[in-house]
Protein backbone atom coordinates (compact mmCIF):
# COMPACT_ATOMS: atom_id res chain seq x y z
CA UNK A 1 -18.62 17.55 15.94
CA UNK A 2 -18.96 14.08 16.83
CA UNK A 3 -16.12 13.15 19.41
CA UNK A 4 -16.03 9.50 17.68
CA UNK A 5 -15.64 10.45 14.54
CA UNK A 6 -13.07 12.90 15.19
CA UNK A 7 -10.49 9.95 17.01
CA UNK A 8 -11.37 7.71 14.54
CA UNK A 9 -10.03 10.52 11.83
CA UNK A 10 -7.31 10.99 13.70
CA UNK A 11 -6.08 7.33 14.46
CA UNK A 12 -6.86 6.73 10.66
CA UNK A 13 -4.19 9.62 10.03
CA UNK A 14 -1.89 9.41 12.47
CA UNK A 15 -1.50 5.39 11.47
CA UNK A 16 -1.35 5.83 7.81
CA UNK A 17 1.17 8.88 7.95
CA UNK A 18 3.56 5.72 10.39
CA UNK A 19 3.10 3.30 7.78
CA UNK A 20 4.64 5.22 4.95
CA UNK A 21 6.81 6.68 7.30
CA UNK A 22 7.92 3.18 8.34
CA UNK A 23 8.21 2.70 4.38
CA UNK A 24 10.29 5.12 3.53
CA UNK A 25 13.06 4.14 6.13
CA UNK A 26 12.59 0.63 5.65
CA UNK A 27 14.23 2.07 2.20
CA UNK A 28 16.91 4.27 3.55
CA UNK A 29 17.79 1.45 5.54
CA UNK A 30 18.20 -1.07 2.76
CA UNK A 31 20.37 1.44 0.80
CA UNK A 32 22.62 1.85 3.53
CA UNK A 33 22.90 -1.41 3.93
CA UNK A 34 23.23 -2.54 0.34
CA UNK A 35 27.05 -2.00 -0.23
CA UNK A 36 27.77 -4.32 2.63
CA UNK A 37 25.34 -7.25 0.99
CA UNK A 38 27.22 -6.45 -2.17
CA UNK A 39 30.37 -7.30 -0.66
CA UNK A 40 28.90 -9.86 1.33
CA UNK A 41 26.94 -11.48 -1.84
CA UNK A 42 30.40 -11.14 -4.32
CA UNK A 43 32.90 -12.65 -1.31
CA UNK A 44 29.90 -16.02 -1.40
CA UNK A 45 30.05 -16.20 -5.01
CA UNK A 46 33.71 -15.98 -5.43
CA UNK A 47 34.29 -18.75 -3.44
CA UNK A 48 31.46 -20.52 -4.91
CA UNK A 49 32.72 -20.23 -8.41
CA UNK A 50 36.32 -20.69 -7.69
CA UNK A 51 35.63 -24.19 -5.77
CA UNK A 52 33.64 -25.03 -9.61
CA UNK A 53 36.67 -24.80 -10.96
CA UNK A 54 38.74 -25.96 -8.80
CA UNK A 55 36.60 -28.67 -7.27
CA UNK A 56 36.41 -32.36 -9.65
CA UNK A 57 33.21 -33.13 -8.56
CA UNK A 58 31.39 -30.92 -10.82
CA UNK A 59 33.25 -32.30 -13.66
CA UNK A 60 30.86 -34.70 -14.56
CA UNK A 61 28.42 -31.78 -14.84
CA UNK A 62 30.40 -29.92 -18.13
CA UNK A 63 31.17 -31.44 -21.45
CA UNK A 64 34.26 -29.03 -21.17
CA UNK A 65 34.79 -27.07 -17.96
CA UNK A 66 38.10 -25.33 -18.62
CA UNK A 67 36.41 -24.52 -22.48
CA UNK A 68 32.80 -23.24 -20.29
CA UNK A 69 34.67 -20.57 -17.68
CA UNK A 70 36.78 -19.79 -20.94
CA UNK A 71 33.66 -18.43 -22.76
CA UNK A 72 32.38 -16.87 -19.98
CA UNK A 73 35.40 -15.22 -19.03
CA UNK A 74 36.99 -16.40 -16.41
CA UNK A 75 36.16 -17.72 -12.52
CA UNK A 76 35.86 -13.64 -11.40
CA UNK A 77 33.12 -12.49 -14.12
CA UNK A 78 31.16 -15.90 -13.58
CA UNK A 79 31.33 -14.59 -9.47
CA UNK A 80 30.83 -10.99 -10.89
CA UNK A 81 27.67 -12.35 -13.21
CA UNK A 82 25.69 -14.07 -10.14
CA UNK A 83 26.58 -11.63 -7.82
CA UNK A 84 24.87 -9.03 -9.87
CA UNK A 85 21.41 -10.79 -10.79
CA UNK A 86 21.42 -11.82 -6.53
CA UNK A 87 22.08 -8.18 -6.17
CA UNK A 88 19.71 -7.13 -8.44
CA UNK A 89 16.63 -9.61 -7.58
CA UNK A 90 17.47 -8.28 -3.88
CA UNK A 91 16.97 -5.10 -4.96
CA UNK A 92 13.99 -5.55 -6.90
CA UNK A 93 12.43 -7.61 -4.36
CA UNK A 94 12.72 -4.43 -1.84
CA UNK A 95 10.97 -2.23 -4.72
CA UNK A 96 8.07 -4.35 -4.76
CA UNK A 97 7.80 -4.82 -1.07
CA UNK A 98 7.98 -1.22 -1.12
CA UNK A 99 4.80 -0.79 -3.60
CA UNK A 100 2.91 -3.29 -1.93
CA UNK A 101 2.97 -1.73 1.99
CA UNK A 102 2.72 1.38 0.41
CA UNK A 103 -0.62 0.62 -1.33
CA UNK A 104 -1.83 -1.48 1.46
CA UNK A 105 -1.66 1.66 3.77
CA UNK A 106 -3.51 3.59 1.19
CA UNK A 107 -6.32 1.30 0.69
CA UNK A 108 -6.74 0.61 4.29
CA UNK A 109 -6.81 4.49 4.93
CA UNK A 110 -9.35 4.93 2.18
CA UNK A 111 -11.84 2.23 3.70
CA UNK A 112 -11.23 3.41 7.52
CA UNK A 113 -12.16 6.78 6.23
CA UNK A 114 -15.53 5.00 4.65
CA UNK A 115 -15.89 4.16 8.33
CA UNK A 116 -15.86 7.64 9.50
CA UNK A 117 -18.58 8.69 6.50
CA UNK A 118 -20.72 5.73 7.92
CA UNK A 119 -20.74 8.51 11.30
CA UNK A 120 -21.01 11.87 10.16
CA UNK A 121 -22.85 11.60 6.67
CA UNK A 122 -26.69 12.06 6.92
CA UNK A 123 -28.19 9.30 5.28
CA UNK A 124 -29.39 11.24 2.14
CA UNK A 125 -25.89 11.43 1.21
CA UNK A 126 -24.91 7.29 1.32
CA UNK A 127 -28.97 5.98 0.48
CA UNK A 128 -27.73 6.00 -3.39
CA UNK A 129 -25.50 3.22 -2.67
CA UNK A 130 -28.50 0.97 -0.92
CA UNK A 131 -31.71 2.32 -2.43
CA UNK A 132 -32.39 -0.60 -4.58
CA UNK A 133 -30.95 -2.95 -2.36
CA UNK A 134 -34.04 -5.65 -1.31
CA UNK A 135 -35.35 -5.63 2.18
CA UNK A 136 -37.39 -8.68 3.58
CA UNK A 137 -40.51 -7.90 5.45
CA UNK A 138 -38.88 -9.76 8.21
CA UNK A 139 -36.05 -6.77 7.87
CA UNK A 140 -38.96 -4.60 7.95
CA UNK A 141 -40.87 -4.97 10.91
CA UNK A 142 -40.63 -2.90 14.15
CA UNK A 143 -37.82 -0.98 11.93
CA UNK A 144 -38.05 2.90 11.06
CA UNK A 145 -36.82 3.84 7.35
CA UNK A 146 -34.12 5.39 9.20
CA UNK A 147 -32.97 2.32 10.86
CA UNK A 148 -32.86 0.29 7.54
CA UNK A 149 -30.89 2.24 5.65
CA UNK A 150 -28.27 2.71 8.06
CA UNK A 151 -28.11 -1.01 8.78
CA UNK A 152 -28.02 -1.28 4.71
CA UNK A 153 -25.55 1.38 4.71
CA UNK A 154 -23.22 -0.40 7.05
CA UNK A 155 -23.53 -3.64 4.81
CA UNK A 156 -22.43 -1.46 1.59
CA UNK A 157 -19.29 -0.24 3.88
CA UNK A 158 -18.49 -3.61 5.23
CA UNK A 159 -18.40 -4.78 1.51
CA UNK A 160 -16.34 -2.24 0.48
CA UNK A 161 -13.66 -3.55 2.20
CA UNK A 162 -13.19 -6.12 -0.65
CA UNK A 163 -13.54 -3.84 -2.91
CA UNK A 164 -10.57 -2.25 -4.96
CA UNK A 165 -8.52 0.98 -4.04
CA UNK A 166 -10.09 2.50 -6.99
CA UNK A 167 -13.82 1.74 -6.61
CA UNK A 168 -12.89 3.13 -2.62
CA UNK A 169 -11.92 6.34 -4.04
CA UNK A 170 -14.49 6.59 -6.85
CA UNK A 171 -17.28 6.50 -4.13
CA UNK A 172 -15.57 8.42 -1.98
CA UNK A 173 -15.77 11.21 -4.67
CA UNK A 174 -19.82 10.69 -5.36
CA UNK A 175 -20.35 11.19 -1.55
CA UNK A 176 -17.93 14.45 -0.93
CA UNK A 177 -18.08 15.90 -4.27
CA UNK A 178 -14.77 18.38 -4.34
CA UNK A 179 -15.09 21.46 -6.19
CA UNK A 180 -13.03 21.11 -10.04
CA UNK A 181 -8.90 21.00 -9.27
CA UNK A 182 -10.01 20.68 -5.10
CA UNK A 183 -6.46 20.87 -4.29
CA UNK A 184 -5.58 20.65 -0.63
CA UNK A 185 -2.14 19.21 -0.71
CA UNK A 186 0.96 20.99 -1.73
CA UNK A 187 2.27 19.95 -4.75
CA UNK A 188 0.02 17.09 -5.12
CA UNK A 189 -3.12 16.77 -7.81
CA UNK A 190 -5.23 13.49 -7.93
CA UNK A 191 -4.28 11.53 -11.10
CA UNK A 192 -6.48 8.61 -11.62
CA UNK A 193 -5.18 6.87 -14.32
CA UNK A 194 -2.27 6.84 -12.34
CA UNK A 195 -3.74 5.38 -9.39
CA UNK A 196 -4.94 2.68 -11.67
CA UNK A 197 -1.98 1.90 -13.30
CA UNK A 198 -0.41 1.48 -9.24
CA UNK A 199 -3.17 -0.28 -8.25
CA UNK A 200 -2.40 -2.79 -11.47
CA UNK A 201 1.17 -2.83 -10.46
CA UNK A 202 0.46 -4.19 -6.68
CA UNK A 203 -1.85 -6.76 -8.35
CA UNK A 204 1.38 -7.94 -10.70
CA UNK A 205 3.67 -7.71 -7.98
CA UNK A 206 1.61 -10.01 -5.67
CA UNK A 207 -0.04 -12.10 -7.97
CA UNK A 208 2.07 -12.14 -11.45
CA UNK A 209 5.87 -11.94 -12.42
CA UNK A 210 6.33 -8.30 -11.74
CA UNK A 211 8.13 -8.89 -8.20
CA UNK A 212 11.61 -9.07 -10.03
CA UNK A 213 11.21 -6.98 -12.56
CA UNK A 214 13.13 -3.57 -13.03
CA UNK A 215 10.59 -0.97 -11.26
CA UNK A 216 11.77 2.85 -11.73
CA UNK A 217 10.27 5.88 -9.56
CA UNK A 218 9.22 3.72 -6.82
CA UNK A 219 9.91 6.59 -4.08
CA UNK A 220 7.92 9.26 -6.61
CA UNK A 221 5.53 6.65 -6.04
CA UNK A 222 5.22 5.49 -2.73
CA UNK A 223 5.42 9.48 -2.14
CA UNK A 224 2.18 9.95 -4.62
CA UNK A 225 0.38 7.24 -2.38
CA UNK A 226 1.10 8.91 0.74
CA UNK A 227 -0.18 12.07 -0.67
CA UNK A 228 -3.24 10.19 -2.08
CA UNK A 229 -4.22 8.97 1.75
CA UNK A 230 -3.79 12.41 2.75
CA UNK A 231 -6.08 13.78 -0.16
CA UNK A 232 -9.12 11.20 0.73
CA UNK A 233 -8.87 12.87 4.28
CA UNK A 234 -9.08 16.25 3.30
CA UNK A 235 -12.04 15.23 1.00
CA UNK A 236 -13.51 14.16 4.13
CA UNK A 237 -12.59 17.44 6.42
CA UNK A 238 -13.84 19.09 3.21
CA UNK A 239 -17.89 17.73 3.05
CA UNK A 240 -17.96 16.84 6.53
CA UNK A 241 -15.91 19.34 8.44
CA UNK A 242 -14.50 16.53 10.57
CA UNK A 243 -10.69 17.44 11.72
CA UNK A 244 -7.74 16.03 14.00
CA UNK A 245 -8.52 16.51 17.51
CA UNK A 246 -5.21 15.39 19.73
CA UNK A 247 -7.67 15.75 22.76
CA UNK A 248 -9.93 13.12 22.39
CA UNK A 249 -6.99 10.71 21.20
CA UNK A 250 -4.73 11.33 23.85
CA UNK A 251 -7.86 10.87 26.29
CA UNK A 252 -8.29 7.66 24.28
CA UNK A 253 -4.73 6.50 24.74
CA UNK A 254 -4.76 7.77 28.61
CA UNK A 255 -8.30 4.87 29.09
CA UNK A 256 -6.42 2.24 27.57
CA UNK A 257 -3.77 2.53 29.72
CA UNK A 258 -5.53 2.72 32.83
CA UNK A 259 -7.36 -0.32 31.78
């Protein structure tokens, strides 16, 4: 097996299996952390709403002050009110950071793993991507067929990388072709509408309103898109045989010590 594809596997592995890992206890580490903020976050807002009552400068601000903290019941439930939506924008805000490192690892592992195809797959099995693709006669000359469709085949790959998670895994299927329920993973099956749906809820997050809204299962989740990076390499070690080789990647780390 080629020795470059197989570090190139197993840095693509070994850094994707980090970054959920560093996920997941960025997590643990916000929930153990959370009852202190709450505290925290109720003890700021307390004294903010007591010196509103207390305080005649915002007077000029209510039509009735004493009549406004009456209908919302009191200086302690206004604290206890914007304690809670700080609290609970916090926590939402950690959700979505969550979903959006989470699916950045996967869709970086998918397209690293394109980079390993662009090694080991003959060209018969990538030319479907390129075939049609136009080639000047400048291209052309003093160039084998061979040597233009792996140039060509390089430009599809380098594309890709703009491309979204779910074309990325779409392809990768065409190439590797996995037998009907190809299940490598333990308690894990490929669900595609429901990698669409998280691919569509990274998109909101980052580029809608979705960021503080109430998001439920988000460890399931993050958990399914872990499992997801580890499918696309097995569909890899499946077609091409390519597997983790600790040799060549400690030998790797050992050069760039010594450099």
């Amino acid at each position: 097996m080629n020795e470059q594809a197989e570090l190139l596997f197993t840095e693509i592995w070994l850094r994707t299996n980090t970054r959920f890992s560093d996920v997941f206890s960025f997590r643990r580490l916000t929930r153990f952390t959370l009852p202190q903020a709450t505290r925290f976050t109720m003890t700021e807002y307390g004294n903010f709403a007591r010196s509103i009552a207390s305080d005649e400068q915002y007077d000029k601000f209510f039509i009735n002050k004493e009549g406004f903290f009456n209908v919302i019941g009191g200086v302690d439930t206004l604290a206890s009110l914007l304690a809670q939506k700080q609290i609970e924008s916090y926590q939402a805000a950690i959700d979505g950071a969550s979903i959006v490192l989470a699916h950045s690892a996967l869709d970086a592992a998918a397209f690293d793993y394109f980079r390993v195809l662009e090694i080991v797959a003959p060209i018969c099995d990538l030319e479907g991507f390129v075939i049609k693709k136009q080639i000047s006669l400048e291209e052309l000359k003093g160039n084998s067929y061979d040597a233009m469709a792996r140039a060509k085949i390089k430009q599809f790959i380098d594309d890709l990388e703009r491309k979204s998670l779910l074309e990325k895994i779409d392809k990768m299927f065409q190439i590797c072709q996995p037998p009907p329920k190809f299940s490598p993973i333990n308690d894990y099956t490929f669900d595609r509408d429901k990698t669409e749906s998280l691919d569509t809820l990274r998109h909101e997050i980052v580029h809608g309103t979705r960021l503080y809204s109430s998001l439920t299962n988000i460890d399931e989740d993050i958990k399914y898109m872990r499992d997801t990076a580890n499918f696309l390499m097995a569909l890899v070690n499946y077609k091409y045989n390519v597997k983790i080789n600790p040799t060549v990647w400690k030998e790797s780390i050992q050069k760039k010590e010594h450099k």
